[in-house]
C-alpha atoms as a PDB file:
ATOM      1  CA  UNK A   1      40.125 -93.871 -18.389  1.00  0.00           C
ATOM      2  CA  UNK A   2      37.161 -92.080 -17.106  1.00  0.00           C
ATOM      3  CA  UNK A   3      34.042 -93.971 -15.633  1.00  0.00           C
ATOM      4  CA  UNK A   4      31.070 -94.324 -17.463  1.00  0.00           C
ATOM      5  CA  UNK A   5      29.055 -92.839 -14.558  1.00  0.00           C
ATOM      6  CA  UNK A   6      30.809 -90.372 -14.775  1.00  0.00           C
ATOM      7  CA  UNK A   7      31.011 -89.719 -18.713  1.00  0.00           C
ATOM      8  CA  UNK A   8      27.136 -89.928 -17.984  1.00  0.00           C
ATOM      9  CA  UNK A   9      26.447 -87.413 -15.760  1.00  0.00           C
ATOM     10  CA  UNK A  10      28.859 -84.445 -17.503  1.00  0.00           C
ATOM     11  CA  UNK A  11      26.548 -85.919 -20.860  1.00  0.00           C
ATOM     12  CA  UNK A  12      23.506 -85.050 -18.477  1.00  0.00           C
ATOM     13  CA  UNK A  13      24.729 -81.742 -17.320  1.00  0.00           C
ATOM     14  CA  UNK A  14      25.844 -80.191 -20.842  1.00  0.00           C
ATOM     15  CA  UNK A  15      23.054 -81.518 -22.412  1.00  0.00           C
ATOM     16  CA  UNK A  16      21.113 -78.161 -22.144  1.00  0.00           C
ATOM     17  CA  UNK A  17      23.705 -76.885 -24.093  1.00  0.00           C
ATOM     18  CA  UNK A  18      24.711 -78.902 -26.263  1.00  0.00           C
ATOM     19  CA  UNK A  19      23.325 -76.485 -29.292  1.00  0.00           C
ATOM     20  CA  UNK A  20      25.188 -73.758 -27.617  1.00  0.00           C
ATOM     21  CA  UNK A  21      28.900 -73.745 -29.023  1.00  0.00           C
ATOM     22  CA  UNK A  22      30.358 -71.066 -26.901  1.00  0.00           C
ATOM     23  CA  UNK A  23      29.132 -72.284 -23.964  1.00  0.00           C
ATOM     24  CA  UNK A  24      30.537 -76.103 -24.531  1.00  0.00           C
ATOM     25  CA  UNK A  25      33.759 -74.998 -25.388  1.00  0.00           C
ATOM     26  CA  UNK A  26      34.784 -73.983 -22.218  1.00  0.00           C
ATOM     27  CA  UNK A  27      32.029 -75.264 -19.914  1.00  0.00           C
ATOM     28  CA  UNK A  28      33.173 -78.239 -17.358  1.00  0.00           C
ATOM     29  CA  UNK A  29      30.634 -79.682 -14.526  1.00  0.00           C
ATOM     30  CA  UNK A  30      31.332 -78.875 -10.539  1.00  0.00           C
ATOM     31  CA  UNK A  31      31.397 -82.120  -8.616  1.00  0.00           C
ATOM     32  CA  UNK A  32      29.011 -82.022  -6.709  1.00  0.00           C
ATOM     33  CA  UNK A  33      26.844 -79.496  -7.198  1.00  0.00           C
ATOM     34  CA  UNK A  34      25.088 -79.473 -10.262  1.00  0.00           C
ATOM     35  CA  UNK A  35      23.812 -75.812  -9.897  1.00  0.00           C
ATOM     36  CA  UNK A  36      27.171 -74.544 -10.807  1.00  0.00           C
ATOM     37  CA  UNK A  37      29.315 -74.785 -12.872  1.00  0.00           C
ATOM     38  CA  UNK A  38      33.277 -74.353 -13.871  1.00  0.00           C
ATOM     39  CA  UNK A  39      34.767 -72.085 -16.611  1.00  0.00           C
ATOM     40  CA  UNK A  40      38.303 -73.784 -17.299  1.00  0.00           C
ATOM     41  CA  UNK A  41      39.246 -69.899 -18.733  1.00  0.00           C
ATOM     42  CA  UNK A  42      40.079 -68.259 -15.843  1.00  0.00           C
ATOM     43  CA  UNK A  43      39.024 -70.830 -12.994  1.00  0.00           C
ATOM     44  CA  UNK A  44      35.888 -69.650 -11.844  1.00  0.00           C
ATOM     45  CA  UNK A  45      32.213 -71.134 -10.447  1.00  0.00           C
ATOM     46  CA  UNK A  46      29.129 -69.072 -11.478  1.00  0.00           C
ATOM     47  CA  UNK A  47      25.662 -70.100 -10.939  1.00  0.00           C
ATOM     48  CA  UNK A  48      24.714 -72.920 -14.294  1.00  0.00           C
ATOM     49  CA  UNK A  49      21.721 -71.002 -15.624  1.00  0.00           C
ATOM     50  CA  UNK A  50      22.342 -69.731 -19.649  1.00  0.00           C
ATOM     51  CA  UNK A  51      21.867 -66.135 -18.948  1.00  0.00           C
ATOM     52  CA  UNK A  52      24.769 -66.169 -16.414  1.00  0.00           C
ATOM     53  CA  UNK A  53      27.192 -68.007 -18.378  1.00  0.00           C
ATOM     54  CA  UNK A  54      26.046 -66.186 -21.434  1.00  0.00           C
ATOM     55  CA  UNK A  55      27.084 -62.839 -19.751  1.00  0.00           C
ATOM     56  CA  UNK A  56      30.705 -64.934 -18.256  1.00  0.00           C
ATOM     57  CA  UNK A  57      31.500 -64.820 -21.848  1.00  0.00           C
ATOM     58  CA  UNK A  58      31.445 -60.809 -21.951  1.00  0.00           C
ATOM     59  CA  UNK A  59      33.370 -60.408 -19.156  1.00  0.00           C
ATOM     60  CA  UNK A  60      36.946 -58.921 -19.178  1.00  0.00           C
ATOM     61  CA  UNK A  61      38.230 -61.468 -17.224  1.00  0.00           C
ATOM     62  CA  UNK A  62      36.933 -64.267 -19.380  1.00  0.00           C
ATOM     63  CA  UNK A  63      38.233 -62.521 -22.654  1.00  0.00           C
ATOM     64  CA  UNK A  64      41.614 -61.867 -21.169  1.00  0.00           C
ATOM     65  CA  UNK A  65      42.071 -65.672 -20.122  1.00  0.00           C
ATOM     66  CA  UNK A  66      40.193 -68.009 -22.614  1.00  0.00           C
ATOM     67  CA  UNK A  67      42.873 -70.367 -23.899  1.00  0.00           C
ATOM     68  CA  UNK A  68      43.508 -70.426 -27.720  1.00  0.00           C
ATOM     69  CA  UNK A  69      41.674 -72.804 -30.806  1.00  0.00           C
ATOM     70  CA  UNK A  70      43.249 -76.406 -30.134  1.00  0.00           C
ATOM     71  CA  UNK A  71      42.878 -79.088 -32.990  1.00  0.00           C
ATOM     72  CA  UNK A  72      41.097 -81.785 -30.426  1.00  0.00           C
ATOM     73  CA  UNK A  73      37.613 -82.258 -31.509  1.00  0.00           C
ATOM     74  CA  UNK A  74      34.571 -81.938 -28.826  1.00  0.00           C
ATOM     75  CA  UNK A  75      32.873 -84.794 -27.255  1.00  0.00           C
ATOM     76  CA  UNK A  76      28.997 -85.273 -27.730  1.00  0.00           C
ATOM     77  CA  UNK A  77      28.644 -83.212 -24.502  1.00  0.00           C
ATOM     78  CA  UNK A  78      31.449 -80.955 -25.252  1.00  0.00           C
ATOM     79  CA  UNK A  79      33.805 -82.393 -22.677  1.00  0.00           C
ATOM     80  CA  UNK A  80      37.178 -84.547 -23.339  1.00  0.00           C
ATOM     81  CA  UNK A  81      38.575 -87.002 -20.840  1.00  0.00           C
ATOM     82  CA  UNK A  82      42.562 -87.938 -21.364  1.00  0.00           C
ATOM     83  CA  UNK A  83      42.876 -91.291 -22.260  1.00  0.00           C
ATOM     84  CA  UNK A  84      45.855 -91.492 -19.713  1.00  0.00           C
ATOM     85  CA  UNK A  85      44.092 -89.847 -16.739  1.00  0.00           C
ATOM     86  CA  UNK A  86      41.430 -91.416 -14.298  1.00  0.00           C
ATOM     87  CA  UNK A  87      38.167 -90.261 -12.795  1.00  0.00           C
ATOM     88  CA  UNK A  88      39.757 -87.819 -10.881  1.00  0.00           C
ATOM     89  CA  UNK A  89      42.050 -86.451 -13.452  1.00  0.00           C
ATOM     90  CA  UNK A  90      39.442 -85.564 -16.194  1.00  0.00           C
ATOM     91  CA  UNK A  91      39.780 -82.396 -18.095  1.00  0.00           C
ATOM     92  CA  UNK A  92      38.130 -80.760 -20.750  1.00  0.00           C
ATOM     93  CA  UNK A  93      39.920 -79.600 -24.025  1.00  0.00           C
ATOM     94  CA  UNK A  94      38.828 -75.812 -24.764  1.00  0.00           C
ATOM     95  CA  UNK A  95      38.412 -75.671 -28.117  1.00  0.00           C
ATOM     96  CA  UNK A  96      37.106 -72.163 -30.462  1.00  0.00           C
ATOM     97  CA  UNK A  97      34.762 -72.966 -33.253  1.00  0.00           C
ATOM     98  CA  UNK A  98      34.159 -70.468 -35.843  1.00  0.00           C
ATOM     99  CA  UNK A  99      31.250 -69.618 -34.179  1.00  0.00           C
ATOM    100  CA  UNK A 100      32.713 -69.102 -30.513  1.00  0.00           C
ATOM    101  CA  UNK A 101      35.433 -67.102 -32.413  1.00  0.00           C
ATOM    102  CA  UNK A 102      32.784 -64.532 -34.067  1.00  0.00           C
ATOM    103  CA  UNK A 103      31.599 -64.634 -30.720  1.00  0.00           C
ATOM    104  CA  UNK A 104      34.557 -63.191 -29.399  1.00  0.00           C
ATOM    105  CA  UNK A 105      35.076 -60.739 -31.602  1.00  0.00           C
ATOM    106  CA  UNK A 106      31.578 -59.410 -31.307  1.00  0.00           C
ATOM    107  CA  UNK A 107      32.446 -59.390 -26.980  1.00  0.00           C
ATOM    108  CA  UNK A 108      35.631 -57.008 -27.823  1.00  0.00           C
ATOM    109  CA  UNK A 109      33.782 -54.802 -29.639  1.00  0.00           C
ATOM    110  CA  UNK A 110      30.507 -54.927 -26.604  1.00  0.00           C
ATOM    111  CA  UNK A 111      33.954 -54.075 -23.732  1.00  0.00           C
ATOM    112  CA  UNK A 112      35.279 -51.211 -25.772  1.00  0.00           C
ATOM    113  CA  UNK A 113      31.737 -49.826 -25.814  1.00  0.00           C
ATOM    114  CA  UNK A 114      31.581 -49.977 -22.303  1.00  0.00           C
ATOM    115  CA  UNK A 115      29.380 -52.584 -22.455  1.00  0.00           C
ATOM    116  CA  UNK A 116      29.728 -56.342 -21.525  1.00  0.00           C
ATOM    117  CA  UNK A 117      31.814 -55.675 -18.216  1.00  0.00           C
ATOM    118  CA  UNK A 118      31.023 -58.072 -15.096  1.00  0.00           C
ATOM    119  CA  UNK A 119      28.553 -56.942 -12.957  1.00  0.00           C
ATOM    120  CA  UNK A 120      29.734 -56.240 -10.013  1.00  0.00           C
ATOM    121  CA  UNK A 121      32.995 -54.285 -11.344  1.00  0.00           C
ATOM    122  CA  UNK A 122      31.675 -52.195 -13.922  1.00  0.00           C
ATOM    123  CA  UNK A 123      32.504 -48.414 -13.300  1.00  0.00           C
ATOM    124  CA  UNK A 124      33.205 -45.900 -15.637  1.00  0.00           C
ATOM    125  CA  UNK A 125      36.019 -44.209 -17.089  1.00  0.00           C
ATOM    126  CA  UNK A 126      37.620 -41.343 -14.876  1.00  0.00           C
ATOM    127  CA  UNK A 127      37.925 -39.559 -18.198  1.00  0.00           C
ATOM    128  CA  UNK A 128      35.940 -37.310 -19.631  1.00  0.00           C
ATOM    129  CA  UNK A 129      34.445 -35.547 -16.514  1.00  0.00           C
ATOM    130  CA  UNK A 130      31.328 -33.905 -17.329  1.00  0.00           C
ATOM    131  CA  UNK A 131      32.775 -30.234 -17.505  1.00  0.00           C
ATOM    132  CA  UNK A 132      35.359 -32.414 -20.373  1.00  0.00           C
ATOM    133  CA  UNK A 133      31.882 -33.148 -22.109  1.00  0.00           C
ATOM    134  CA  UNK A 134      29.980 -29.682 -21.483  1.00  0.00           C
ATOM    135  CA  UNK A 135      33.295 -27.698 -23.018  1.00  0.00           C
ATOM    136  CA  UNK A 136      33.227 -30.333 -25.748  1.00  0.00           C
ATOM    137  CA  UNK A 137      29.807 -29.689 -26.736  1.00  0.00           C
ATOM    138  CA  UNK A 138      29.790 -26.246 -26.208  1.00  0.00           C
ATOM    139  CA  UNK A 139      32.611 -25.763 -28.564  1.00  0.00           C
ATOM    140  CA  UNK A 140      30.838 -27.854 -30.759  1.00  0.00           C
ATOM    141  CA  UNK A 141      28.031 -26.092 -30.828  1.00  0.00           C
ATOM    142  CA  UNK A 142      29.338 -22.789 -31.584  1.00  0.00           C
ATOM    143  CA  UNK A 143      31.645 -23.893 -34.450  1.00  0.00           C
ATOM    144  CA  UNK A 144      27.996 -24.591 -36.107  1.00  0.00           C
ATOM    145  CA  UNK A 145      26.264 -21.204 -35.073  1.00  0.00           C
ATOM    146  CA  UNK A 146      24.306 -23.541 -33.477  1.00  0.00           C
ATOM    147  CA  UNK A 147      24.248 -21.525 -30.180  1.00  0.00           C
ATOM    148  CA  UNK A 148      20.624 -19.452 -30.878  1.00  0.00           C
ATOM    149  CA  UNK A 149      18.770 -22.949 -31.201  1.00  0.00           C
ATOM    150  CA  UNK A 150      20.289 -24.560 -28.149  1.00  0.00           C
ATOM    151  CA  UNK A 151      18.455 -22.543 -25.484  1.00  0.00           C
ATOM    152  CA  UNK A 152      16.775 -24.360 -22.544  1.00  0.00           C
ATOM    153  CA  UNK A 153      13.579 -25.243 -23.867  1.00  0.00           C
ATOM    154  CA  UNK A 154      14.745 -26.624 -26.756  1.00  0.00           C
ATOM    155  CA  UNK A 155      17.689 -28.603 -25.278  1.00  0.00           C
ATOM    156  CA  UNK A 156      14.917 -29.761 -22.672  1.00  0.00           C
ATOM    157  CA  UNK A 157      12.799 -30.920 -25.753  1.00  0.00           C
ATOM    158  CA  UNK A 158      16.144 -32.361 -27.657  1.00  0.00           C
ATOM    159  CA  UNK A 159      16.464 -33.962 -24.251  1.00  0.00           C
ATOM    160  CA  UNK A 160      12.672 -35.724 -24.183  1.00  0.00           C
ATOM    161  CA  UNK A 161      13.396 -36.977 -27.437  1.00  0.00           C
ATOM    162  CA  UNK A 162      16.845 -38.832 -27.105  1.00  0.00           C
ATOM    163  CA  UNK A 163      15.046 -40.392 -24.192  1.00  0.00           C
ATOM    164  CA  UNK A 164      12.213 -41.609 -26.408  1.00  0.00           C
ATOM    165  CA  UNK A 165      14.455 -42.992 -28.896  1.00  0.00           C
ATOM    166  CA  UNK A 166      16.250 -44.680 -26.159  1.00  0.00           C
ATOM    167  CA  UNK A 167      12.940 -46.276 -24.497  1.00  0.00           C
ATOM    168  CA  UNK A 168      12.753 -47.822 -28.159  1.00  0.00           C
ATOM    169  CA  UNK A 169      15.466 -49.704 -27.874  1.00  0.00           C
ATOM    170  CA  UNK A 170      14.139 -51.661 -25.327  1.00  0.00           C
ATOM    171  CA  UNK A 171      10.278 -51.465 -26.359  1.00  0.00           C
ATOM    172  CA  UNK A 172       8.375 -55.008 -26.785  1.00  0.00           C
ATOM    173  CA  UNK A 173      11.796 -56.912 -25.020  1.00  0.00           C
ATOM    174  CA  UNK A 174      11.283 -59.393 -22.009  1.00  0.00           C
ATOM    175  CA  UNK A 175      13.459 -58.014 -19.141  1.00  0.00           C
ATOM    176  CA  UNK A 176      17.111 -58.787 -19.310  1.00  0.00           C
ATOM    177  CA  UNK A 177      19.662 -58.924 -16.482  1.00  0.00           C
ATOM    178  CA  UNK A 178      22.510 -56.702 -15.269  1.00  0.00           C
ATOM    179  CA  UNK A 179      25.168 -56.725 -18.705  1.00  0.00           C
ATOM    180  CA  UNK A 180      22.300 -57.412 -21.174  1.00  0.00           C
ATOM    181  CA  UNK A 181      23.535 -60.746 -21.997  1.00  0.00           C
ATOM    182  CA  UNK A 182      21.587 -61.944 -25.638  1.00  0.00           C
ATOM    183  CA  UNK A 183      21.811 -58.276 -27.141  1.00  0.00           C
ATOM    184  CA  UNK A 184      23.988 -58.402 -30.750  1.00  0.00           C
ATOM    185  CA  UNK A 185      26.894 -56.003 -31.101  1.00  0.00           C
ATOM    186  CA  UNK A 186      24.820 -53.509 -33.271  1.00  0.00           C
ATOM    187  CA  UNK A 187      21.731 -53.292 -30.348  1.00  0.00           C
ATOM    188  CA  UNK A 188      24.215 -52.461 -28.458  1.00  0.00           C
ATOM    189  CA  UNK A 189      26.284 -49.741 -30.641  1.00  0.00           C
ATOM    190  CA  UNK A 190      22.793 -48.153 -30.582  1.00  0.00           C
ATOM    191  CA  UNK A 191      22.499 -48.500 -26.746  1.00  0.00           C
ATOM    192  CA  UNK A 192      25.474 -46.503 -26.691  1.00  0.00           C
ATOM    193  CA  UNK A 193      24.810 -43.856 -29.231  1.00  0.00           C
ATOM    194  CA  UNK A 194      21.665 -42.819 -27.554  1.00  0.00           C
ATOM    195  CA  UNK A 195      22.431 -42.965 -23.508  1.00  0.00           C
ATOM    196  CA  UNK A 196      25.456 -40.669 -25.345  1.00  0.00           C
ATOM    197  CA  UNK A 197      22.976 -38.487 -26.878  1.00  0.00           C
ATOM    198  CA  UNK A 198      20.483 -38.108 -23.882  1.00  0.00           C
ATOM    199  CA  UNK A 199      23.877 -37.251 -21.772  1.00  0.00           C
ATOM    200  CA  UNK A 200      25.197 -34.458 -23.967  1.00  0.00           C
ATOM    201  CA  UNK A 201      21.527 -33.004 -24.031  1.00  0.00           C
ATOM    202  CA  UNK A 202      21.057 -33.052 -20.032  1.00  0.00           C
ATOM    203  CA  UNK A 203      25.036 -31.357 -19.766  1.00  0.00           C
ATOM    204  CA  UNK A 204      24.121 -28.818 -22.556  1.00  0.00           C
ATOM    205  CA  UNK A 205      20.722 -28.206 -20.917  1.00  0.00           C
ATOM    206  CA  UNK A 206      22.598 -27.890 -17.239  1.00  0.00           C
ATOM    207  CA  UNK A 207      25.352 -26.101 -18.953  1.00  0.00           C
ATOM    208  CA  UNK A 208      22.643 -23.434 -20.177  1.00  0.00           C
ATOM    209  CA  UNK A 209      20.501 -23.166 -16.923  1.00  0.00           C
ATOM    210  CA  UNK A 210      24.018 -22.380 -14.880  1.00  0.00           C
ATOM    211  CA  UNK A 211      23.477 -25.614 -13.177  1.00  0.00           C
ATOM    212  CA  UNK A 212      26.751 -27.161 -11.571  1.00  0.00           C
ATOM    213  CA  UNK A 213      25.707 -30.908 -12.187  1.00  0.00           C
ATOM    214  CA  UNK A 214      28.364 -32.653 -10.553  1.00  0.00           C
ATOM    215  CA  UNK A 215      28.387 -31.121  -7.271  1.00  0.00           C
ATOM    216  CA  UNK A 216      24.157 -30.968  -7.889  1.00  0.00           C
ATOM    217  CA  UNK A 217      24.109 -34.691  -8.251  1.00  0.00           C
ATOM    218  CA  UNK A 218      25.890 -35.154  -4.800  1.00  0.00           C
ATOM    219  CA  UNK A 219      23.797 -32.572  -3.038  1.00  0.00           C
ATOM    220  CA  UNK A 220      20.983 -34.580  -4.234  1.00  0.00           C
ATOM    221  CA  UNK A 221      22.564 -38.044  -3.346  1.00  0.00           C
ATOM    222  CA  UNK A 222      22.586 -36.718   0.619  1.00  0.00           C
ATOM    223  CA  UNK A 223      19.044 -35.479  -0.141  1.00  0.00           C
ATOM    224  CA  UNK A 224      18.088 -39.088  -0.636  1.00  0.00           C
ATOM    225  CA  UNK A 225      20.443 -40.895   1.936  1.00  0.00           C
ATOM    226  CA  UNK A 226      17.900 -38.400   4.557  1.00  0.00           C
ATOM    227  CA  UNK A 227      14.622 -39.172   2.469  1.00  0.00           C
ATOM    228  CA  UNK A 228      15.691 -43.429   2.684  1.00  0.00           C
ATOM    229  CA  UNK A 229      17.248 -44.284   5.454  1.00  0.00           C
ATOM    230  CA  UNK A 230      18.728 -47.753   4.898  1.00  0.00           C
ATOM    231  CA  UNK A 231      17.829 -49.021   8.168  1.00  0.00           C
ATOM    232  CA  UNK A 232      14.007 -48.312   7.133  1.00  0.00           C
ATOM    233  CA  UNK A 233      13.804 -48.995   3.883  1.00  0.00           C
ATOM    234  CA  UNK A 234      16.051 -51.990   3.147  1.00  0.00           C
ATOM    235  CA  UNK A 235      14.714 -54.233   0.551  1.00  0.00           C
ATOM    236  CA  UNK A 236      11.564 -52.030  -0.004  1.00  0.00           C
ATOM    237  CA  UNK A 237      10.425 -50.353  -3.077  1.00  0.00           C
ATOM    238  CA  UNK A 238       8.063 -47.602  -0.918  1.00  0.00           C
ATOM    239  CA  UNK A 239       8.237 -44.029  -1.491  1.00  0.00           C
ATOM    240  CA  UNK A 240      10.099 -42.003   0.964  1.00  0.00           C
ATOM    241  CA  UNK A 241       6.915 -40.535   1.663  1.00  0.00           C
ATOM    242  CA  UNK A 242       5.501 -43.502   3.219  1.00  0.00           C
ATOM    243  CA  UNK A 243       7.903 -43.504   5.421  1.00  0.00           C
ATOM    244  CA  UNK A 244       7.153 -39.959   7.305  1.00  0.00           C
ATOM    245  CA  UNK A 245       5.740 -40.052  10.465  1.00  0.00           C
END
């Protein structure tokens, strides 16, 4: 049977989350160090702040290893200790409330958005390419007559727009890390919608222009690895211009 110390101290380190459902369920203290902590999912430490676990929950990784709904109710502090074990042999039951279940649901739909992936291996998909996307859209357009309105002042205005309806999105919001972690399945289904919408417009308006945008981009990727060198402007947030001789 556990300690009481030690009952204690996972009490102590939960209890900032103890109104937090999703997080309890599968939260478990690191010995130790109490500025991480443990998802019993898939085995992992991240830092234990709410905005990083809160964004653990979106990731692929989590989804794809997060144990099913067991029938052993949650401790105060959302931990379980086997009666049989001792100090060193305490484990948490993982448990899905309603709640964490609507949860998860809501984190499928954010990953087949696009949206929700862990930072650090979020890419995107190797298909469409953007010539898929202009030939889309051009066919589009002409199997609407469209193709006498979508010249390139009017796709560059089309363009300013999207991007003003996408700004909105994020008007009057405190900043948000990497993932947006606290945004609801609908914010971001409109996240989506309009970085779609301000992509079509710049492809149409490149398409228009006979701008190659792909092979433009990486021209102007070597432009910039000349304009900052990383050796001199590491860490900085100078223009390149300050950085002339």
């Amino acid at each position: 049977m556990a300690s009481l110390k030690e009952g204690s101290s996972q009490e102590q380190y939960c209890k900032g989350w103890e109104e937090d459902k999703d997080l309890k369920s599968w939260l478990q203290p690191v010995p130790g160090d109490e500025g991480k902590a443990a998802c019993g999912s898939c085995a992992c430490e991240l830092p234990a702040d709410h905005a990083h676990l809160q964004q653990h929950m979106a990731t692929a990784e989590h989804q794809t290893s997060t144990t099913p709904a067991c029938s052993q109710p949650l401790a105060d502090g959302g931990l379980i200790v086997s009666k049989s074990s001792g100090p060193a042999d305490a484990t948490e039951a993982f448990c899905s409330s309603p709640d964490s279940l609507k949860t998860k649901e809501e984190d499928k739909a954010m990953m087949a958005n696009g949206l929700g992936k862990p930072a650090g291996a979020f890419r995107f998909s190797a298909e469409p390419t953007l010539e898929d996307i202009r030939s889309l859209q051009s066919a589009f357009t002409q199997e609407r007559g469209w193709g006498r309105y979508h010249q390139p002042r009017n796709l560059l205005l089309a363009l300013v727009g999207e991007v003003g309806e996408l700004a909105e999105l994020f008007q009057w919001r405190e900043e948000a890390p990497e993932g947006l972690p606290g945004w609801t399945v609908s914010e971001r289904e409109a996240l989506s919608d309009e970085l779609s919408d301000v992509l079509i417009y710049l492809v149409a308006l490149a398409d228009k222009c006979h701008v190659d945008l792909p092979a433009a981009a990486l021209r102007k990727i070597d432009k910039n690895r000349l304009k900052y060198p990383a050796e001199k402007v590491y860490g900085s947030s100078k223009k390149y211009t300050e950085y002339q001789n």
